[in-house]
Protein backbone atom coordinates (compact mmCIF):
# COMPACT_ATOMS: atom_id res chain seq x y z
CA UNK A 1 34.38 49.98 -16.90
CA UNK A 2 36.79 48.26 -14.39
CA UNK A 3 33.59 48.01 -12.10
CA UNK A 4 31.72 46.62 -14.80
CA UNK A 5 34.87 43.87 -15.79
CA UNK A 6 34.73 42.84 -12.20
CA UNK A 7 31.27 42.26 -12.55
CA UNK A 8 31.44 40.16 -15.39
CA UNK A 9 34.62 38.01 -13.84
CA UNK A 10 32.51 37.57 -11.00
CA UNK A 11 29.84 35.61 -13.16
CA UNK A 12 31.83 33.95 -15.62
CA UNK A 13 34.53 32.91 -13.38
CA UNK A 14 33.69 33.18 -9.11
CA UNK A 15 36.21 32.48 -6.69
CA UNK A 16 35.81 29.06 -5.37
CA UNK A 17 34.08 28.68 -2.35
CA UNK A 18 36.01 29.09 1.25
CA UNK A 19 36.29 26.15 2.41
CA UNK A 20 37.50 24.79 -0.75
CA UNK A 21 39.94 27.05 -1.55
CA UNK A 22 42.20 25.37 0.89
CA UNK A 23 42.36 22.07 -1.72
CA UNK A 24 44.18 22.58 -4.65
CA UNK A 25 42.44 19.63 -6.08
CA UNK A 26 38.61 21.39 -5.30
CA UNK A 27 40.00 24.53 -5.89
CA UNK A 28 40.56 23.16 -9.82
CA UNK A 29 37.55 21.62 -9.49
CA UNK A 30 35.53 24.27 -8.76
CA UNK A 31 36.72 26.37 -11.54
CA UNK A 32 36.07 23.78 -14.14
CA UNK A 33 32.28 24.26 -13.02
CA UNK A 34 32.45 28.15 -13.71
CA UNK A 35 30.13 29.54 -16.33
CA UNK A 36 32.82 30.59 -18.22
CA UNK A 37 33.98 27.15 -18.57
CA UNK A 38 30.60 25.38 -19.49
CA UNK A 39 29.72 28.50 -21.99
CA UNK A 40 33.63 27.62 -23.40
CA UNK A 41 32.50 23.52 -23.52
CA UNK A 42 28.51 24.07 -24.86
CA UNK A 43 29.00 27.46 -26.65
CA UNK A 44 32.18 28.79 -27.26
CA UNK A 45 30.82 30.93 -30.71
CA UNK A 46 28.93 32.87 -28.47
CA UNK A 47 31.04 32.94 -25.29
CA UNK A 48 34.06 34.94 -27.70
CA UNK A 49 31.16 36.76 -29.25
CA UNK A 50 30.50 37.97 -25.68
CA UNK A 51 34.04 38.59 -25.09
CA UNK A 52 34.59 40.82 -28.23
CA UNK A 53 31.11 42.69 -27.49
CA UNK A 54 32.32 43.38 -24.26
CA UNK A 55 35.86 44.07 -25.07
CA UNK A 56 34.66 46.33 -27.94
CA UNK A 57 32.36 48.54 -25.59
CA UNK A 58 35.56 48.90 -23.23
CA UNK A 59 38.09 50.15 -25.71
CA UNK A 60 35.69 52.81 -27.31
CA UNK A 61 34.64 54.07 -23.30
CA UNK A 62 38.69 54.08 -22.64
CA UNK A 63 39.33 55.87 -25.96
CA UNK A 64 36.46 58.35 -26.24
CA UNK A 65 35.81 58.88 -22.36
CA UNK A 66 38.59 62.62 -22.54
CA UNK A 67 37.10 62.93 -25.92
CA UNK A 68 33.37 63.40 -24.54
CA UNK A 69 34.48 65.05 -21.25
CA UNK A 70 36.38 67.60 -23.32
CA UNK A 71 33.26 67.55 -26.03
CA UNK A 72 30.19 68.47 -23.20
CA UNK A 73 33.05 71.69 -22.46
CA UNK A 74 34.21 72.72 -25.57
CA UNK A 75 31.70 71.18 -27.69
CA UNK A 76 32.53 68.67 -30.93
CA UNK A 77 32.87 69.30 -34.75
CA UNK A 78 29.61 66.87 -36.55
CA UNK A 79 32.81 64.75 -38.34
CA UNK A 80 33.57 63.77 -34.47
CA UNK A 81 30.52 63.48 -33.35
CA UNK A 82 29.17 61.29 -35.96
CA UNK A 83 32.62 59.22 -36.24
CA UNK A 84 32.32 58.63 -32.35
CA UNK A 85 28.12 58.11 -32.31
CA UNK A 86 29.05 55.21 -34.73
CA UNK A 87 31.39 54.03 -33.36
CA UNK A 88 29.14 53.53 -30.21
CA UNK A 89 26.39 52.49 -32.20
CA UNK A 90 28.15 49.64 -33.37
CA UNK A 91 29.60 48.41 -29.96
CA UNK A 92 26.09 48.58 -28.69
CA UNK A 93 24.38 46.47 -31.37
CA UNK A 94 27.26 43.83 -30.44
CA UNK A 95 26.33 43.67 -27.33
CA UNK A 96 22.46 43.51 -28.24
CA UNK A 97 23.15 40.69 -30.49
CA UNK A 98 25.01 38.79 -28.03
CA UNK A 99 22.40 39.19 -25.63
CA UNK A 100 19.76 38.36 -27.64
CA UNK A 101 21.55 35.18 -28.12
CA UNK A 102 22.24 34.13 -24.90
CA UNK A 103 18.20 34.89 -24.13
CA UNK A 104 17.34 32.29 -27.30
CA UNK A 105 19.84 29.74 -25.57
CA UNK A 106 18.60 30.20 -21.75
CA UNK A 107 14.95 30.24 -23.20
CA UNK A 108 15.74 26.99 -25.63
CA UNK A 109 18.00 24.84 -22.65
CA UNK A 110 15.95 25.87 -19.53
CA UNK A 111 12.15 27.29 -20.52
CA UNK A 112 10.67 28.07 -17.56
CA UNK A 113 6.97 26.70 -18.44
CA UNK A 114 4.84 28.06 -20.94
CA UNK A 115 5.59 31.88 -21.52
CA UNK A 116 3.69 35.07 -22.34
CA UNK A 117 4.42 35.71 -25.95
């Protein structure tokens, strides 16, 4: 997950370039032009829905990452299992939706020509 995080930041909020990391003033500037920044200006509904998705999926790998190691050893009770399979469920149908939505806005804002249906 910290992999993944890093991943993300990387996107939604690169380091400024080199050479202009040496300006304070294009440092600032160069931030303000992150993704993160224009999805917080033109869409922030979806930019926290990403954020929660995301955030979501993190907290159930941190909580339940012991509780499947020690599960594919010992084996899990159906209660767990189910509780935790739902649990996951849900965080990935977040994530779905938000995805989903971000393909409607990229394909809405910036079509790329006349697509295969």
């Amino acid at each position: 997950m910290i992999r993944v995080q890093g991943d993300i930041d990387s996107v939604l909020k690169p380091s400024a370039p080199v050479l202009q990391r040496w300006s304070g003033a294009k440092r600032r500037q160069a931030a303000r032009r992150s993704l993160h920044t224009l999805m917080d200006i033109y869409c922030p509904g979806l930019l926290f829905d990403f954020e929660c998705a995301v955030s979501a999926r993190s907290q159930w790998v941190d909580e339940h990452c012991r509780a499947v190691n020690e599960a594919l050893k010992r084996g899990l009770g159906d209660s767990d299992f189910d509780a935790m399979a739902a649990q996951m469920q849900t965080t990935l149908e977040s994530l779905t939706s938000v995805r989903q939505q971000l393909l409607v806005l990229i394909q809405e804002c910036y079509p790329l020509g006349e697509g295969a249906d």
